[in-house]
C-alpha atoms as a PDB file:
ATOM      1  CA  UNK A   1     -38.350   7.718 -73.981  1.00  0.00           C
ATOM      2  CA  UNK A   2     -40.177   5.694 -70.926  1.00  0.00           C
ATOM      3  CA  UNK A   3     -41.296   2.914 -72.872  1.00  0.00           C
ATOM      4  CA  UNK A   4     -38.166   0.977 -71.828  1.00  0.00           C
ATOM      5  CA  UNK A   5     -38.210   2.008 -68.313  1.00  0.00           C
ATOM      6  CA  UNK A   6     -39.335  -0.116 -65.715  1.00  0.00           C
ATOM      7  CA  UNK A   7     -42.386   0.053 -63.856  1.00  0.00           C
ATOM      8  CA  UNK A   8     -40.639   0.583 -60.874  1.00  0.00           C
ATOM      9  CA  UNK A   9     -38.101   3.617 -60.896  1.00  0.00           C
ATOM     10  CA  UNK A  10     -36.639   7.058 -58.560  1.00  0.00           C
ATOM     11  CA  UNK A  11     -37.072  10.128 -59.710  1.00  0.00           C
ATOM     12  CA  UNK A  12     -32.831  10.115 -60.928  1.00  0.00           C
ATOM     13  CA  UNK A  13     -34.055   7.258 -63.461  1.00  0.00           C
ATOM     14  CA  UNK A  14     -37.086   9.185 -64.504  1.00  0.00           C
ATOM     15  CA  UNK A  15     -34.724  12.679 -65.206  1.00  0.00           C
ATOM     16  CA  UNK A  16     -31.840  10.349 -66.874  1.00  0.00           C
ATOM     17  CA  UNK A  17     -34.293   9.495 -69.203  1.00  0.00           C
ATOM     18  CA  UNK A  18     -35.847  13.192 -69.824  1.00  0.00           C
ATOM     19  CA  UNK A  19     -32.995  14.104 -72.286  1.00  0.00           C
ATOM     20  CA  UNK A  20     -35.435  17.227 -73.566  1.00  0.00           C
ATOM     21  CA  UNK A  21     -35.417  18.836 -70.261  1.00  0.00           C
ATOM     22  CA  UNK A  22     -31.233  18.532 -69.966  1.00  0.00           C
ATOM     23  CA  UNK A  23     -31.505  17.783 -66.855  1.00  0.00           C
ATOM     24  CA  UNK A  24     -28.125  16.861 -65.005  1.00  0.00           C
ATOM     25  CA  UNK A  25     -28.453  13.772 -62.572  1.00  0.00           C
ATOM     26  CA  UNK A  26     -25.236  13.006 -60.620  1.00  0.00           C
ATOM     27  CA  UNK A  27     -23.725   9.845 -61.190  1.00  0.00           C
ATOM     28  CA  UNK A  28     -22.388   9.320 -58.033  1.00  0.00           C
ATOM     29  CA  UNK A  29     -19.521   6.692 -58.510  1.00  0.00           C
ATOM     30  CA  UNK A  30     -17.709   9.962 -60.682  1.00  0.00           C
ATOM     31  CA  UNK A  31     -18.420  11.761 -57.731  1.00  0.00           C
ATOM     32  CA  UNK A  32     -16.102   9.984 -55.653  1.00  0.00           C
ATOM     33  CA  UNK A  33     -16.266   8.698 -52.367  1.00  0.00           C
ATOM     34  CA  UNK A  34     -15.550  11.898 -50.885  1.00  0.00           C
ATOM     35  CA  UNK A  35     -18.462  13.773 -52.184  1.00  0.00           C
ATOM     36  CA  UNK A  36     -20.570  11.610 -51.294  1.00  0.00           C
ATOM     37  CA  UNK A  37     -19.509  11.038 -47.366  1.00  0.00           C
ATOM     38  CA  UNK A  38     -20.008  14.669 -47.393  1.00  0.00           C
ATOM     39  CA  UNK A  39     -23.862  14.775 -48.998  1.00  0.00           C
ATOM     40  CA  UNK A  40     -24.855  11.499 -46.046  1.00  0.00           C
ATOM     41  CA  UNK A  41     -23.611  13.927 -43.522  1.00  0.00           C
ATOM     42  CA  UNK A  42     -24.971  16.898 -44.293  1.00  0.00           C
ATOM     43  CA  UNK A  43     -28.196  15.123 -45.060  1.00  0.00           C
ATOM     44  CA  UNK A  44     -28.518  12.853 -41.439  1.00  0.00           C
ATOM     45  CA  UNK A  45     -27.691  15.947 -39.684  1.00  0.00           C
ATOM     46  CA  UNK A  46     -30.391  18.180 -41.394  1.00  0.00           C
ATOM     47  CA  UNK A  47     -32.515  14.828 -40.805  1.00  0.00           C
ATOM     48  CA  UNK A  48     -31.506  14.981 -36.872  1.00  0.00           C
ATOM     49  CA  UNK A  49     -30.535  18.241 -35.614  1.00  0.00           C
ATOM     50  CA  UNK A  50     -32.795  20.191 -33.300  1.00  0.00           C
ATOM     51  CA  UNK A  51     -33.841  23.075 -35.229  1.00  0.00           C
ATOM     52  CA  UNK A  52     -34.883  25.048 -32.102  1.00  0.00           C
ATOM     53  CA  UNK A  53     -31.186  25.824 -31.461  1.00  0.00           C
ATOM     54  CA  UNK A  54     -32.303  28.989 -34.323  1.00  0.00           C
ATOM     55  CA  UNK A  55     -34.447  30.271 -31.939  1.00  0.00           C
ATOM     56  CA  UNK A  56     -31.789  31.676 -29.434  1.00  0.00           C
ATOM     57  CA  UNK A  57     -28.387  33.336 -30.198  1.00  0.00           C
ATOM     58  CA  UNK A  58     -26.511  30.620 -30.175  1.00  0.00           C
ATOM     59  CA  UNK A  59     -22.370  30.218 -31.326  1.00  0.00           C
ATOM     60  CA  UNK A  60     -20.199  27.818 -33.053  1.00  0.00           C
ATOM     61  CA  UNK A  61     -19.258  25.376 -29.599  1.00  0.00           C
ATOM     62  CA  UNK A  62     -23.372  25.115 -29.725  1.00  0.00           C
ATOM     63  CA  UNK A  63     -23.069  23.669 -33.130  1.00  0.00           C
ATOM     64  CA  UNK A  64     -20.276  21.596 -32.581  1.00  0.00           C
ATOM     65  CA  UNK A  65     -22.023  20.040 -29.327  1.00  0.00           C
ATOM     66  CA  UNK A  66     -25.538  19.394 -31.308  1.00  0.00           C
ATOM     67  CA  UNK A  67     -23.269  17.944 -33.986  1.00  0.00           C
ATOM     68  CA  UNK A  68     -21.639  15.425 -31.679  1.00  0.00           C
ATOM     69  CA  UNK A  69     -24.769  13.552 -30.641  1.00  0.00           C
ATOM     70  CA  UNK A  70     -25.837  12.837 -34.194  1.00  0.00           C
ATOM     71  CA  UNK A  71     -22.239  12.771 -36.331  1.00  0.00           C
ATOM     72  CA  UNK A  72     -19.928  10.521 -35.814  1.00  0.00           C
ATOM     73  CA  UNK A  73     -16.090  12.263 -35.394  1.00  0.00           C
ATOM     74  CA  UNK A  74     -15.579  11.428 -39.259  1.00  0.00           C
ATOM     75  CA  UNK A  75     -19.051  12.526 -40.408  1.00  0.00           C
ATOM     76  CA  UNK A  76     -18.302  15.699 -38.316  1.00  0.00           C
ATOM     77  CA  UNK A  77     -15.310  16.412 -40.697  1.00  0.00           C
ATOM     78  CA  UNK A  78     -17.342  17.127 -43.682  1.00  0.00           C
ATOM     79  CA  UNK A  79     -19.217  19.679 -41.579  1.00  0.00           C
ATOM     80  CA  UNK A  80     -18.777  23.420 -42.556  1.00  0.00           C
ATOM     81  CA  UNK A  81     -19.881  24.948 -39.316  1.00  0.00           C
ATOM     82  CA  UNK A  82     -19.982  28.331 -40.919  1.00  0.00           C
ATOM     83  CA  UNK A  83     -22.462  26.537 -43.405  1.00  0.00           C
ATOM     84  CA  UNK A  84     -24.391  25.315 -41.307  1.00  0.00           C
ATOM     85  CA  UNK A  85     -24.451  28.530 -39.049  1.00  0.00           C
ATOM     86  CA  UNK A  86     -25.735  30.177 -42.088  1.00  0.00           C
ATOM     87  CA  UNK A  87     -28.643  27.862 -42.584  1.00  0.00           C
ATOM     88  CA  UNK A  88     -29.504  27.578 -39.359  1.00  0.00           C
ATOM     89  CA  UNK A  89     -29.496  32.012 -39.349  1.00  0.00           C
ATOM     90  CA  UNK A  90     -31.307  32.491 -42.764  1.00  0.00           C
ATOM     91  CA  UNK A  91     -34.895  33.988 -42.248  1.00  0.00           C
ATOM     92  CA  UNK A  92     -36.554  31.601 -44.513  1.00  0.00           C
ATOM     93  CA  UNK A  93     -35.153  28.696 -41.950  1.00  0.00           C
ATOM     94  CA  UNK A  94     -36.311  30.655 -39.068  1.00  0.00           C
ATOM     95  CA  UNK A  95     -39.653  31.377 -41.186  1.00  0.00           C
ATOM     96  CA  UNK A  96     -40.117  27.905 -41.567  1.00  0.00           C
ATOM     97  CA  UNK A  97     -39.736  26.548 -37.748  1.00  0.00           C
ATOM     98  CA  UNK A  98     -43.655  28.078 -36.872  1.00  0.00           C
ATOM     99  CA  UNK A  99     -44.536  25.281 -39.390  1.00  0.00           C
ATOM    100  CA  UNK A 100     -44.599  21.210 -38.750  1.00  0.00           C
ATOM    101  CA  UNK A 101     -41.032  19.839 -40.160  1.00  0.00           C
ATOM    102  CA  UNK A 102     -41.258  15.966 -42.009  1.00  0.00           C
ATOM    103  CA  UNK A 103     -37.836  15.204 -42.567  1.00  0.00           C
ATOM    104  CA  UNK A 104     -36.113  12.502 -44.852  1.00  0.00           C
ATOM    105  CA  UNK A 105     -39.840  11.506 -45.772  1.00  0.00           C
ATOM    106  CA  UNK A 106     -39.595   8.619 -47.976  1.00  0.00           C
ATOM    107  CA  UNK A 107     -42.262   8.423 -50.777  1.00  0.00           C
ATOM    108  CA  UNK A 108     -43.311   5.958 -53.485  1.00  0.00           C
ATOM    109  CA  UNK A 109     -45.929   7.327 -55.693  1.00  0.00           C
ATOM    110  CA  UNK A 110     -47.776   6.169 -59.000  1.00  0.00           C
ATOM    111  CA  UNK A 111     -46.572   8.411 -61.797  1.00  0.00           C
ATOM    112  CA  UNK A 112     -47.445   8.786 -65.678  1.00  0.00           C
ATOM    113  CA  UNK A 113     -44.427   9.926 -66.538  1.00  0.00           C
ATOM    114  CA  UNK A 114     -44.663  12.414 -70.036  1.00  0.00           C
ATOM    115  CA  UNK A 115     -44.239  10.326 -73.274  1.00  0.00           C
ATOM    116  CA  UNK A 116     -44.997   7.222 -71.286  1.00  0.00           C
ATOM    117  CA  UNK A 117     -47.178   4.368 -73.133  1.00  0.00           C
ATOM    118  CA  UNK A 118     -47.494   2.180 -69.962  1.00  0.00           C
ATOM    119  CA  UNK A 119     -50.986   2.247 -68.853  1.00  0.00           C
ATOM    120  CA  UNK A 120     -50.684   1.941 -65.701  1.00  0.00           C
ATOM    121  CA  UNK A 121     -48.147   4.764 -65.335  1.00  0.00           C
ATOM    122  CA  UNK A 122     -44.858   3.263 -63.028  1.00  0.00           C
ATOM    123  CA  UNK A 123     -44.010   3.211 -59.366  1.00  0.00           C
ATOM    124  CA  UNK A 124     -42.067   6.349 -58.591  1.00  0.00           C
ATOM    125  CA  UNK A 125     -39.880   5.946 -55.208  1.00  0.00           C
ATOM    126  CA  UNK A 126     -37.703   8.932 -53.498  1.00  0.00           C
ATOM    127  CA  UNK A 127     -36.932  11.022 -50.529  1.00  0.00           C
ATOM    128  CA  UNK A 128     -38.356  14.629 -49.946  1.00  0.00           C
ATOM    129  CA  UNK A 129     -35.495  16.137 -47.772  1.00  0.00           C
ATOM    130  CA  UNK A 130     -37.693  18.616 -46.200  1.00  0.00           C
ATOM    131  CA  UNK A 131     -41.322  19.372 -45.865  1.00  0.00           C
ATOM    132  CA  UNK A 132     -42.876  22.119 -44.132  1.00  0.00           C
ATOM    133  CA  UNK A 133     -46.381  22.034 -43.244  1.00  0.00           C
ATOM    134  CA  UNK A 134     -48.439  24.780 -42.913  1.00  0.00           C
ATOM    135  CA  UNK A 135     -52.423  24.914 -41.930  1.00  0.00           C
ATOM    136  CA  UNK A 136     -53.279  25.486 -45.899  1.00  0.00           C
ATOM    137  CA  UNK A 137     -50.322  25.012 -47.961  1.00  0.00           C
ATOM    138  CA  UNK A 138     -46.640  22.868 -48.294  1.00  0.00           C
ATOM    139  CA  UNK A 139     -43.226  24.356 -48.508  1.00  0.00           C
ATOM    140  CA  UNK A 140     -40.547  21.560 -49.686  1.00  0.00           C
ATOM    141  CA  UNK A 141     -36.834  22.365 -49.305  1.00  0.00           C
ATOM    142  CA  UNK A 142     -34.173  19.867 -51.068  1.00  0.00           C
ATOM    143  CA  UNK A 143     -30.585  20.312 -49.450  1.00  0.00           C
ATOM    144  CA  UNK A 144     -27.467  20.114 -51.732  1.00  0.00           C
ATOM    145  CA  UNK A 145     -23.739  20.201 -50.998  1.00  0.00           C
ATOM    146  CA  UNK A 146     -22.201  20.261 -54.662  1.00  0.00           C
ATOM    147  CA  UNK A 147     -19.494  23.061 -54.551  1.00  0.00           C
ATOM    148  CA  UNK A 148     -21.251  25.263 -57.297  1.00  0.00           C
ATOM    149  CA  UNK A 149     -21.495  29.050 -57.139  1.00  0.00           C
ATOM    150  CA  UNK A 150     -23.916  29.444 -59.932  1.00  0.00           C
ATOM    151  CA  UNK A 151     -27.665  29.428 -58.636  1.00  0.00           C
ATOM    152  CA  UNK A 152     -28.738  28.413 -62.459  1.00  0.00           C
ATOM    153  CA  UNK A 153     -26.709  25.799 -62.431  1.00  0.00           C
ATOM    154  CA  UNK A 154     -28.954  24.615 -59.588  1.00  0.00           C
ATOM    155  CA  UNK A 155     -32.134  24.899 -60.750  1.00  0.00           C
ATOM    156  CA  UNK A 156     -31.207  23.754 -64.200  1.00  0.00           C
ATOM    157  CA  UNK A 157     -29.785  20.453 -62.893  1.00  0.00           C
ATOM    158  CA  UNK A 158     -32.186  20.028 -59.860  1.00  0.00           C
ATOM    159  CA  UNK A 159     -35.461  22.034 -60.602  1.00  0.00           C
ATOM    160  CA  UNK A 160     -37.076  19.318 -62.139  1.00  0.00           C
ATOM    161  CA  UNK A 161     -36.708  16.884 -59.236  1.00  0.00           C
ATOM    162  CA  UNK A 162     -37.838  19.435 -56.781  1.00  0.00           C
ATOM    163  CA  UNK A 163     -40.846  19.695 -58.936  1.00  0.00           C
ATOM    164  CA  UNK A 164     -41.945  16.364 -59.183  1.00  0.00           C
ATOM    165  CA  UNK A 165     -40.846  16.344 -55.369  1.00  0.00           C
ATOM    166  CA  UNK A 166     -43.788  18.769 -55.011  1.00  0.00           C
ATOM    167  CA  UNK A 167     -46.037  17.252 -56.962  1.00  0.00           C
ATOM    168  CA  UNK A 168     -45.977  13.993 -55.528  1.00  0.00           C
ATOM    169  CA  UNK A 169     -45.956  15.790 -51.637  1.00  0.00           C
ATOM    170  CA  UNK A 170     -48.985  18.491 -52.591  1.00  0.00           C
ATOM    171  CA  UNK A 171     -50.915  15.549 -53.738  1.00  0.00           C
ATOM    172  CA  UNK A 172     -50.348  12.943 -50.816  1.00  0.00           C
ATOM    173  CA  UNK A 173     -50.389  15.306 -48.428  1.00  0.00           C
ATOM    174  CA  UNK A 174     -53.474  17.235 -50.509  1.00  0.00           C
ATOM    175  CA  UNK A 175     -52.351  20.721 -49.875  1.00  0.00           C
ATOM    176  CA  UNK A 176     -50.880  23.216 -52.052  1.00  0.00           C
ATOM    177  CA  UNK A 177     -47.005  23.469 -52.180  1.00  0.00           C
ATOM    178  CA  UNK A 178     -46.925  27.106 -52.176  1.00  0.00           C
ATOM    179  CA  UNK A 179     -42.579  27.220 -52.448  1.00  0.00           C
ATOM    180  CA  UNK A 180     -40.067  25.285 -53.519  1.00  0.00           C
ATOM    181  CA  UNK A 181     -36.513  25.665 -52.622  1.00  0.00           C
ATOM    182  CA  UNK A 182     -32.705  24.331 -53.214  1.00  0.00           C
ATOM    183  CA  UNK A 183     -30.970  25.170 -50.284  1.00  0.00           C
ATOM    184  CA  UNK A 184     -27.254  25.235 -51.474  1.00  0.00           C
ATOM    185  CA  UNK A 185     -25.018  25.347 -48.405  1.00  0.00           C
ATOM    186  CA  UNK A 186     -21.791  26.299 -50.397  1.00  0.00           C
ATOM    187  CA  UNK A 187     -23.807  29.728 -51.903  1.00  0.00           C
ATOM    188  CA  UNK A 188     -25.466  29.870 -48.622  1.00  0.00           C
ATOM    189  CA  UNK A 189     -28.621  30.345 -49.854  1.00  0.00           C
ATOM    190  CA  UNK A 190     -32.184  29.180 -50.349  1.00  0.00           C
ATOM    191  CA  UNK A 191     -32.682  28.913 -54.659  1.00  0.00           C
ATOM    192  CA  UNK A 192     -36.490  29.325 -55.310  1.00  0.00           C
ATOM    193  CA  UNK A 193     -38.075  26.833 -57.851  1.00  0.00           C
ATOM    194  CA  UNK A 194     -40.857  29.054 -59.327  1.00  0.00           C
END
């Protein structure tokens, strides 16, 4: 299956080409332009925004003003503040802020990818949206914006990035990644990766 793969690839390429797992990678030119504005904007806020505004009550206007320093007026549009609120309100998130937050960290990694006959196993390049640091272990959180309501549908379609997402982190960063999460902002919920 990874014999004809290049020796440099993302993780998208590597789960295209995992046809046993089933494993749904989006193509993003069906997705249309729409879907995809939204998913940058979501993504550069969670990449910006100061997370200590969970730490206080806080109400919508707050939002809208941390919003306006990162976002531009369009990017702002695709914005479900309620969404966000919800995030921003869950007790994992507020769980996770005693912990050191690497955002957007970028990654390229040396991988033998299963079924692979290259020797010397292939470059491996993508983005971890979220690690949390602890003193002894890693918690990684991947954000996604698709419009499902079914949390399987998640983890069928995602679970294997997130894991390789974890693999890749716990081994760089030589801790244990003790959770892994989806955190679908239309369910409003953190999905668990066990």
């Amino acid at each position: 299956k990874f014999v004809d793969m290049p020796t440099k690839t993302t993780v998208s390429e590597i789960l295209k080409e995992d046809s046993e797992a089933e494993v749904f990678v989006p193509n993003l030119f069906a997705l249309g332009s729409k879907a995809i504005e939204k998913g940058n904007a979501y993504h550069k806020l969670m990449q910006h925004i100061n997370f200590d505004i969970c730490k206080k009550a806080f109400v919508l206007n707050d939002l809208m003003g941390a919003m306006s320093g990162i976002l531009t007026a369009e990017e702002r549009a695709y914005i479900n503040v309620d969404e966000l609120a919800r995030f921003l309100r869950d007790p994992i998130t507020v769980g996770l802020l005693s912990r050191k937050l690497i955002r957007e960290q970028e990654f390229i990694a040396l991988m033998n990818p299963p079924n692979s006959k290259a020797e010397d196993g292939m470059v491996l390049q993508g983005i971890v949206d979220l690690i949390c640091e602890g003193e002894n272990d890693l918690v990684i959180v991947d954000y996604k914006t698709n419009s499902w309501t079914d949390e399987r549908r998640y983890i069928e379609h995602y679970g294997k990035q997130v894991e390789i997402y974890a693999r890749v982190t716990g081994e760089a960063m030589r801790k244990k990644v003790s959770k892994k999460y989806l955190y679908s902002f239309t369910i409003g919920k953190y999905i668990e990766i066990k």
